[in-house]
N, C-alpha and C. Protein backbone atom coordinates (compact mmCIF):
# COMPACT_ATOMS: atom_id res chain seq x y z
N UNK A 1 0.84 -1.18 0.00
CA UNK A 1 0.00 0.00 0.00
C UNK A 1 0.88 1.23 0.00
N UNK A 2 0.58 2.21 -0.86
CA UNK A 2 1.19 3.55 -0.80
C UNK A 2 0.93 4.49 0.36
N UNK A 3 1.79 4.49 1.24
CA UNK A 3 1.73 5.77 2.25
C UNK A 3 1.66 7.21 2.06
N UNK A 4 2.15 7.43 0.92
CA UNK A 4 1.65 8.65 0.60
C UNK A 4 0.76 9.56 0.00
N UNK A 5 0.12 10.27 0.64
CA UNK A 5 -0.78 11.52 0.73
C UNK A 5 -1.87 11.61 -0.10
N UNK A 6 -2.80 11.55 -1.35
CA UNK A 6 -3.01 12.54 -2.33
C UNK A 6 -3.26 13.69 -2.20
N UNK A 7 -3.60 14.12 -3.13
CA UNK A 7 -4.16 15.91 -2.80
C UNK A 7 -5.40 15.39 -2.08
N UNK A 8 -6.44 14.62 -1.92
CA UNK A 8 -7.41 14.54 -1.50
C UNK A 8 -7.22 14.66 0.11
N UNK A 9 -6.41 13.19 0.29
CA UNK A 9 -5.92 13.32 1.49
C UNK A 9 -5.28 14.27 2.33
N UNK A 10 -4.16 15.18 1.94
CA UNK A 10 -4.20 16.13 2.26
C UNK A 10 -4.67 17.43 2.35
N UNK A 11 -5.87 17.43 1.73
CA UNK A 11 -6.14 19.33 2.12
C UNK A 11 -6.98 19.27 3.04
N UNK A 12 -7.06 20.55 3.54
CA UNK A 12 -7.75 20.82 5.11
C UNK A 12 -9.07 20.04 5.07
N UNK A 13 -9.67 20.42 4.32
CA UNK A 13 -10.98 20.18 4.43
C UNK A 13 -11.14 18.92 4.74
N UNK A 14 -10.46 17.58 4.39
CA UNK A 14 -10.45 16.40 4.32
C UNK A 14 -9.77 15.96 6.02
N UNK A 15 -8.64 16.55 6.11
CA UNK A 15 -8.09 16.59 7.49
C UNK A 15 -9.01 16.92 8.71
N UNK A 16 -9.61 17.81 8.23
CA UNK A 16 -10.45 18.44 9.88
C UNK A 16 -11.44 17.14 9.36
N UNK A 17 -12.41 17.09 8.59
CA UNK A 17 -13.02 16.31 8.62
C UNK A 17 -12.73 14.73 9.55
N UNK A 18 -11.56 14.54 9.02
CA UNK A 18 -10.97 13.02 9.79
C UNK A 18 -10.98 13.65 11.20
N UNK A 19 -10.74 14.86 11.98
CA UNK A 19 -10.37 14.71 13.10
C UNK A 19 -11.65 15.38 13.77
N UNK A 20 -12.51 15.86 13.15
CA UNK A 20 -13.83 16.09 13.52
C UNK A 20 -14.57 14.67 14.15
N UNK A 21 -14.25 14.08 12.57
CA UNK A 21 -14.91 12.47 13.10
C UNK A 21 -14.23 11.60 14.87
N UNK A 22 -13.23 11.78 14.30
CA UNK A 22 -12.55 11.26 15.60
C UNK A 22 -12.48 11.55 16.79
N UNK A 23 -12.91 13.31 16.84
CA UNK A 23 -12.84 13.81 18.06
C UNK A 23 -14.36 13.46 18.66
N UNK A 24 -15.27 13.43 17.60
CA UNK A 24 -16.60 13.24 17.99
C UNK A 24 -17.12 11.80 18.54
N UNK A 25 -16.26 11.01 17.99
CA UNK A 25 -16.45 9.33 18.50
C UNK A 25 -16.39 9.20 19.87
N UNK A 26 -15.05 10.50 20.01
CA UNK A 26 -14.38 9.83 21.23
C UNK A 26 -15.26 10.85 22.45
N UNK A 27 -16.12 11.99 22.10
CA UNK A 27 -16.85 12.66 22.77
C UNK A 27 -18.01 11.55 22.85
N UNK A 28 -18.61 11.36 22.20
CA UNK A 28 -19.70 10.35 22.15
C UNK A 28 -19.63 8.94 23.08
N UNK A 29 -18.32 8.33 22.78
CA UNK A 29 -17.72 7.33 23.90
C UNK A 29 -17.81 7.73 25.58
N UNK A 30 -17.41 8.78 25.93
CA UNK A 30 -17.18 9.49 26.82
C UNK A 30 -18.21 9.98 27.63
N UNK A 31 -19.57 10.21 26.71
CA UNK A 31 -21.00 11.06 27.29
C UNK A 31 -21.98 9.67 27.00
N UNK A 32 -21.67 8.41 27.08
CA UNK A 32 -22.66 7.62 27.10
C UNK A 32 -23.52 6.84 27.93
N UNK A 33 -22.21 7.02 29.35
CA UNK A 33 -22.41 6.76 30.65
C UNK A 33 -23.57 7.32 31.18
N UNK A 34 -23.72 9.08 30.58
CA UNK A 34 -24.61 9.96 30.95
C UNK A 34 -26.38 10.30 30.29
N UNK A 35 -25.59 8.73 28.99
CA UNK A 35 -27.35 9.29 28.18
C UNK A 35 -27.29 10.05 27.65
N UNK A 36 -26.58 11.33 27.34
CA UNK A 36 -26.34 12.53 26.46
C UNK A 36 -25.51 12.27 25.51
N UNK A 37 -26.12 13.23 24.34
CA UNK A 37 -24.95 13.57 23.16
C UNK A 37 -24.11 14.62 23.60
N UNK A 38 -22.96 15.22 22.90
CA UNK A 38 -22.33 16.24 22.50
C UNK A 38 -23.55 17.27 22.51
N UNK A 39 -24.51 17.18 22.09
CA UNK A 39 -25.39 18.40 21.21
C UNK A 39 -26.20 18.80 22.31
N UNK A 40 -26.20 17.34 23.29
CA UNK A 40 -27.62 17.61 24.56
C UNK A 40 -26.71 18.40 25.81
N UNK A 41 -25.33 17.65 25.71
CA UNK A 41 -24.88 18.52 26.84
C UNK A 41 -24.06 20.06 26.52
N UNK A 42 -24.18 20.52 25.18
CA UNK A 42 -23.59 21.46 25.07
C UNK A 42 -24.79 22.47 25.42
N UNK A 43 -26.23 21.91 24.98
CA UNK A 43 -27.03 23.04 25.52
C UNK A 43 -27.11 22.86 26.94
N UNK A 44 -26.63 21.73 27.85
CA UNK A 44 -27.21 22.12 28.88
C UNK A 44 -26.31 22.89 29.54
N UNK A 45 -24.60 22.70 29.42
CA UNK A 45 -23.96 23.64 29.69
C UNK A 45 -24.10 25.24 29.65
N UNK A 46 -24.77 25.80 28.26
CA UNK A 46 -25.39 26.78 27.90
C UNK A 46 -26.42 27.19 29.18
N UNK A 47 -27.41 26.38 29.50
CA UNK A 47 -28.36 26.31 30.09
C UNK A 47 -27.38 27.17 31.80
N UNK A 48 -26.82 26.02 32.52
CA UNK A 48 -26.35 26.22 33.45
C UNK A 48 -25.30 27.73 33.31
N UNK A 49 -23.86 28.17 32.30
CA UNK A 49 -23.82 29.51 32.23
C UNK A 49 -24.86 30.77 32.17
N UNK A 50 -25.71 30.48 31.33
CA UNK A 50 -26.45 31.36 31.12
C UNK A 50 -28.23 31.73 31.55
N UNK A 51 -28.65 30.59 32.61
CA UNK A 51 -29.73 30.63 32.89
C UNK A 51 -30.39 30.44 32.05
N UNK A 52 -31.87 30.16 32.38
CA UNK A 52 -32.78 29.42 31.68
C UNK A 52 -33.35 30.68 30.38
N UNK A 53 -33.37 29.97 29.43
CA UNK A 53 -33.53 30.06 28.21
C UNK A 53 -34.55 29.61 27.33
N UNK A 54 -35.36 30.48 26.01
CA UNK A 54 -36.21 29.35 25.59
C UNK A 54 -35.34 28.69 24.35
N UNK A 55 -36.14 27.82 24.02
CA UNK A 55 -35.48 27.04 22.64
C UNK A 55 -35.05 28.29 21.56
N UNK A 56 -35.85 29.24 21.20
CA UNK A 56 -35.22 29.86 19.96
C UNK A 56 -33.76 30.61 20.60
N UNK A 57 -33.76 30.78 22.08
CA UNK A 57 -32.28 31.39 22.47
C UNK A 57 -31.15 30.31 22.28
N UNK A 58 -31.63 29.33 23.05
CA UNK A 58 -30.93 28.18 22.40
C UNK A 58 -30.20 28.14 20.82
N UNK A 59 -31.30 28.08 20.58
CA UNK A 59 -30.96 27.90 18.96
C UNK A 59 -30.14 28.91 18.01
N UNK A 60 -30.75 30.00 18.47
CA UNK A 60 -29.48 30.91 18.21
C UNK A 60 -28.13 31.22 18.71
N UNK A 61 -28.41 31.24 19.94
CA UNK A 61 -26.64 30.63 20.63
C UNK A 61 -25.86 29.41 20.04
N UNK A 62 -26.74 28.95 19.85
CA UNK A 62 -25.71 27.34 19.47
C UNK A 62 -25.46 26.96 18.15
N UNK A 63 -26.07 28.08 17.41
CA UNK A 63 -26.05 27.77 15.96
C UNK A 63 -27.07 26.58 15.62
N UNK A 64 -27.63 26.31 16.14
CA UNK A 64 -28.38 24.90 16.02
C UNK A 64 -29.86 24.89 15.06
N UNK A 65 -30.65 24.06 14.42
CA UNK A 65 -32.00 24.25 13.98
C UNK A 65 -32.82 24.48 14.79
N UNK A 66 -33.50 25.45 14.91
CA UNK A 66 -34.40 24.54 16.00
C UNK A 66 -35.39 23.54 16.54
N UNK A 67 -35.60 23.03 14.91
CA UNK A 67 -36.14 21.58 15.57
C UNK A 67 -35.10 20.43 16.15
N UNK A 68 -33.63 21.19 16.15
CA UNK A 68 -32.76 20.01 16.50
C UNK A 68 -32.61 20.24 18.29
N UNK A 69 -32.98 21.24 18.45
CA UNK A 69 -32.71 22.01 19.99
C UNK A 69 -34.48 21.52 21.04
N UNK A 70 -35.18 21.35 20.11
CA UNK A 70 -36.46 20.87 20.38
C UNK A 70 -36.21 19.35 20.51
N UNK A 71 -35.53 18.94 19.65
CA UNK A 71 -35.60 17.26 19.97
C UNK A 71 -34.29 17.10 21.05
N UNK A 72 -33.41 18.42 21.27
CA UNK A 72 -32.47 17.68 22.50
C UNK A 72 -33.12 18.03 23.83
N UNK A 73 -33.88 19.27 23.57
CA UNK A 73 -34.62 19.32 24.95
C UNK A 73 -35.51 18.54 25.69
N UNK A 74 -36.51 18.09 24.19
CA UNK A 74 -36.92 16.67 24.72
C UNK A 74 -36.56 15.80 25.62
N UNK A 75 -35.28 15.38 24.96
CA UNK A 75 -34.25 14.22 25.63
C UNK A 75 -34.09 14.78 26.82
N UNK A 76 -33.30 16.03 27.05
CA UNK A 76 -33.11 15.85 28.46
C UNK A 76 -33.88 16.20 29.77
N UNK A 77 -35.56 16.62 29.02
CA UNK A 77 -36.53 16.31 30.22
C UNK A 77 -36.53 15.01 30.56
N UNK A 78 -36.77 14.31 29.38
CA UNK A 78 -36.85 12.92 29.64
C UNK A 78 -35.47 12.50 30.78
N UNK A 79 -34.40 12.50 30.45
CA UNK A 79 -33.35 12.20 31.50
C UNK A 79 -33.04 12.86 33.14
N UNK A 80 -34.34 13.71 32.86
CA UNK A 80 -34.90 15.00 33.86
C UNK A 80 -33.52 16.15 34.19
N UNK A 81 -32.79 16.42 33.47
CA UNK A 81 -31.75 16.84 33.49
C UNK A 81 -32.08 18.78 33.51
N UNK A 82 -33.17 19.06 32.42
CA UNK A 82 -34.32 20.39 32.38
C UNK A 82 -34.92 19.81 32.49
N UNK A 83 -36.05 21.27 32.94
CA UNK A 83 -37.51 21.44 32.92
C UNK A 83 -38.14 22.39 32.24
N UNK A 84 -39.53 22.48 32.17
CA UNK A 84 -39.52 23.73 30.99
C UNK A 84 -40.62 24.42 32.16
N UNK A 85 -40.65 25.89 32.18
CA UNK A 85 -41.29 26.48 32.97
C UNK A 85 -41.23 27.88 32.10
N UNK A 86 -43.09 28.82 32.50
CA UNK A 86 -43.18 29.81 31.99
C UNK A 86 -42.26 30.89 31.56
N UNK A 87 -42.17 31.92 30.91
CA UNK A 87 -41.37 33.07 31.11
C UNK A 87 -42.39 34.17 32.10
N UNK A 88 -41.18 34.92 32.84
CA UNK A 88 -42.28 35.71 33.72
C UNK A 88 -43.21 36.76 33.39
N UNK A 89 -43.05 37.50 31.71
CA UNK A 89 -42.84 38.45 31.75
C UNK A 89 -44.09 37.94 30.37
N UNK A 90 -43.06 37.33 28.88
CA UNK A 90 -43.87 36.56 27.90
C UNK A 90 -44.75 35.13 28.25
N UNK A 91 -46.12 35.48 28.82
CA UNK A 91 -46.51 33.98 28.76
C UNK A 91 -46.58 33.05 27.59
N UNK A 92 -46.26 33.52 26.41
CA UNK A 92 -46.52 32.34 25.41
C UNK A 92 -44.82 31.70 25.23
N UNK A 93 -43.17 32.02 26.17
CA UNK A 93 -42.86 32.00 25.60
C UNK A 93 -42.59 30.55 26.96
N UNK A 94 -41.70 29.76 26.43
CA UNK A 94 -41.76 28.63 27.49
C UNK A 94 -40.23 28.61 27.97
N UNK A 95 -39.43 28.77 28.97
CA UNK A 95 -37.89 28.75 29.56
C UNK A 95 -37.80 27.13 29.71
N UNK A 96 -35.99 27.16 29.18
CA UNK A 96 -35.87 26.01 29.98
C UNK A 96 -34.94 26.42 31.12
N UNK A 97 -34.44 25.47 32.12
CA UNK A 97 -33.30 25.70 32.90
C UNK A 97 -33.24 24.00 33.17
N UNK A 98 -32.20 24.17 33.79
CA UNK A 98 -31.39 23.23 34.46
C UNK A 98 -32.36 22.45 35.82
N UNK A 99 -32.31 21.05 35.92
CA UNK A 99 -32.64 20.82 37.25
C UNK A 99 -30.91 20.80 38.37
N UNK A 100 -31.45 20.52 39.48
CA UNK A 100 -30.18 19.66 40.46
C UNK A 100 -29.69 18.42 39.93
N UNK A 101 -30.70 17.21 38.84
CA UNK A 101 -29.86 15.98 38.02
C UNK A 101 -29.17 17.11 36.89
N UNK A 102 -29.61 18.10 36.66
CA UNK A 102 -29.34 18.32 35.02
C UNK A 102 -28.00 19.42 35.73
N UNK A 103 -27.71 19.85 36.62
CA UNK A 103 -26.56 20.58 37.06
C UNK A 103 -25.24 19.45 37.67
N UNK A 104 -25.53 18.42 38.06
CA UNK A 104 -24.53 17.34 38.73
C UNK A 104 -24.11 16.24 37.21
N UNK A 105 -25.28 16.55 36.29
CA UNK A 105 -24.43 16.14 35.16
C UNK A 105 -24.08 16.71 33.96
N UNK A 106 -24.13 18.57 34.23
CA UNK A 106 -23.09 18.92 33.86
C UNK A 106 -21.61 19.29 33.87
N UNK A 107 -22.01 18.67 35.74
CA UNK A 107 -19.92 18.93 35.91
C UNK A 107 -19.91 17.90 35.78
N UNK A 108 -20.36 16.33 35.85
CA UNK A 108 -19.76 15.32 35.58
C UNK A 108 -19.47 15.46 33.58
N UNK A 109 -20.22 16.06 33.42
CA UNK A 109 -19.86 15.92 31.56
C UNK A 109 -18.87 17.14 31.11
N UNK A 110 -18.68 18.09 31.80
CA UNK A 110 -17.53 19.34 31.86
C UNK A 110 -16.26 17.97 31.98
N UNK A 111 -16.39 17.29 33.34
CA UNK A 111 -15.01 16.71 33.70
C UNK A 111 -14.74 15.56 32.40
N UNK A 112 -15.81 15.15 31.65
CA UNK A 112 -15.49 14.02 31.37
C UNK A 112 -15.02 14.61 29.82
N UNK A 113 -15.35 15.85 29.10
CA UNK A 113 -14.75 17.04 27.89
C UNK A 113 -13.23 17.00 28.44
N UNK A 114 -12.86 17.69 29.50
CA UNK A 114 -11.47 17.83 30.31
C UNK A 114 -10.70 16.87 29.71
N UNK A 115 -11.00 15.59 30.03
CA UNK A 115 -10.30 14.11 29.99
C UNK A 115 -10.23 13.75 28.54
N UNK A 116 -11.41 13.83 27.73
CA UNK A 116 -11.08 13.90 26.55
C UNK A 116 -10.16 15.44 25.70
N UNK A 117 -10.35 16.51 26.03
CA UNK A 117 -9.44 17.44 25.69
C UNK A 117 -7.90 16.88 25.64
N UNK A 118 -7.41 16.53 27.13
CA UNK A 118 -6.10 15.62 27.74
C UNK A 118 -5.79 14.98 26.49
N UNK A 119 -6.80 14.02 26.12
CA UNK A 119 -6.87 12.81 25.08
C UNK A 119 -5.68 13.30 23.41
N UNK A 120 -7.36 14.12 23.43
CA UNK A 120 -7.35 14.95 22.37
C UNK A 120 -5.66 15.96 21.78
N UNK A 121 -5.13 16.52 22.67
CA UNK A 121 -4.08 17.13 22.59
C UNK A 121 -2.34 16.45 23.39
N UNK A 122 -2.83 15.32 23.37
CA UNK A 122 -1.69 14.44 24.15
C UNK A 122 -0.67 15.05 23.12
N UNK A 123 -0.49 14.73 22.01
CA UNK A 123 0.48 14.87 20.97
C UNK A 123 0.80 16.13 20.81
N UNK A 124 0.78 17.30 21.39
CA UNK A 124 0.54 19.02 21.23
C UNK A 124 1.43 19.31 22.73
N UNK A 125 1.86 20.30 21.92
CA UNK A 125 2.46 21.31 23.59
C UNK A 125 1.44 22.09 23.76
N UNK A 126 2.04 22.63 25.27
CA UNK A 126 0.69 23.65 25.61
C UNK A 126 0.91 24.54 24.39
N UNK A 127 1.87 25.24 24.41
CA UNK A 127 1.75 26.50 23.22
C UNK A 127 0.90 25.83 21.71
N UNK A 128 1.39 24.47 21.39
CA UNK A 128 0.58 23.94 20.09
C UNK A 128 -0.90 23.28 20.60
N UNK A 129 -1.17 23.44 21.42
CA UNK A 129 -2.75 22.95 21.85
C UNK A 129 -3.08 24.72 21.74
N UNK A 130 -2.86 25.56 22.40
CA UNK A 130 -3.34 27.15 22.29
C UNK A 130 -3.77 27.15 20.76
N UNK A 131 -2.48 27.49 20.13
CA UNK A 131 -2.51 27.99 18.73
C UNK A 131 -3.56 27.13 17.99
N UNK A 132 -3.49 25.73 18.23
CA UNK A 132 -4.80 25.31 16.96
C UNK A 132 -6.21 25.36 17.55
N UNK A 133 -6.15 25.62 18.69
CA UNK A 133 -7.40 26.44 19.45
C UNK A 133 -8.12 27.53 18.95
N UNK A 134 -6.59 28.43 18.51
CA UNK A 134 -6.83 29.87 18.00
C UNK A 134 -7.22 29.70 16.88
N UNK A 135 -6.64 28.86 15.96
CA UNK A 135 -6.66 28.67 14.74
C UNK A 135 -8.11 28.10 14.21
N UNK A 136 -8.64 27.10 14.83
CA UNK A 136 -9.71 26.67 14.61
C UNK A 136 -10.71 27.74 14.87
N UNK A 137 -10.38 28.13 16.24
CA UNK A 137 -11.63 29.19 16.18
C UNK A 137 -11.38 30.58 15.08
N UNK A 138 -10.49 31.03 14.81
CA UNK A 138 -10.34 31.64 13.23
C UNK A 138 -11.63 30.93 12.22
N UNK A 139 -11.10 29.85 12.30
CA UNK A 139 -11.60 28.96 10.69
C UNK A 139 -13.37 28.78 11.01
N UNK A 140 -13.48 28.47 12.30
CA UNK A 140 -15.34 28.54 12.54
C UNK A 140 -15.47 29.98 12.56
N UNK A 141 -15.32 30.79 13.02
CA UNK A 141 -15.62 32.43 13.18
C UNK A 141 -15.72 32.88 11.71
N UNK A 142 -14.98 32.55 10.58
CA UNK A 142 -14.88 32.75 9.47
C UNK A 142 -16.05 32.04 8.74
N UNK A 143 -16.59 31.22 8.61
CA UNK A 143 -17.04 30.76 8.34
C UNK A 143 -18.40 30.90 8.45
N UNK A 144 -18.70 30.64 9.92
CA UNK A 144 -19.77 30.76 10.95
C UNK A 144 -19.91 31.86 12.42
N UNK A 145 -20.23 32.93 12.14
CA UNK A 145 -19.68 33.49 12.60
C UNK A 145 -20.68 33.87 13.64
N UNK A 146 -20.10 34.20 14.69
CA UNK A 146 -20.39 33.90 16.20
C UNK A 146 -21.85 35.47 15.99
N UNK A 147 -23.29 34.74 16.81
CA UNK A 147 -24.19 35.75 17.11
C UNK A 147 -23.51 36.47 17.94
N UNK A 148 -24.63 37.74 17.39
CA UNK A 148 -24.10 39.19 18.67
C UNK A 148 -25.32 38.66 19.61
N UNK A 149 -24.61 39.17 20.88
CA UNK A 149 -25.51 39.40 22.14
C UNK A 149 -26.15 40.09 22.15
């Protein structure tokens, strides 16, 4: 077998892709203990920084559809992790927040990102874990570029 490269194989697009996949396996491996995806605990993290929220805040924070933010919220009533409760102010609009399960498993799923980060950048110095930090977030910001507050 030839070890070397093609153009296919090497250009970015093909590269992040491979390590997208890989980083996501190994997030997925990692959050299964908990019943959550990547997608369920990134909103609930959201949830817990930023207080309770409805789905379209969600959805615009996270870049997400929002029928995809509707089917993770689902999930994590079901895992009772949120709850959904009025807004005080808009009654038609519905908040979610965090319960006490849905706050104890977001530091258990913070710690268990940590361990995979570790994973993730074993092969990197601190200064080369920073920079493709920076770099990536360049390449999403460019791309996709972060809502205003």
């Amino acid at each position: 077998m030839n070890d070397a490269l093609t153009p296919w194989d090497g250009a970015l697009t093909h590269v992040l892709w491979r390590a997208q996949n890989a980083v996501h396996r190994r997030v997925q491996e990692a959050l299964d203990e908990f019943g959550v995806t990547a997608t369920q605990l990134g909103l609930a993290v959201h949830l817990d920084e930023l207080g309770p929220l409805s789905a379209a805040d969600l959805s615009r924070n996270f870049h997400i559809a929002p029928q995809s933010v509707g089917t993770a919220l689902s999930r994590l009533e079901k895992v009772e992790w949120v709850r959904r409760r009025p807004h005080p102010v808009h009654g038609r609009v519905v908040l979610h927040e965090l319960t006490a399960t849905g706050a104890a498993g977001v530091a258990k799923g913070r710690q268990a990102m940590t361990e995979v980060n570790t994973e993730v950048t074993a092969g990197l110095s601190s200064a080369e874990a920073a920079q493709l930090l920076r770099l990536l977030g360049t390449v999403t910001d460019t791309i996709d570029p972060p809502t205003p507050r």
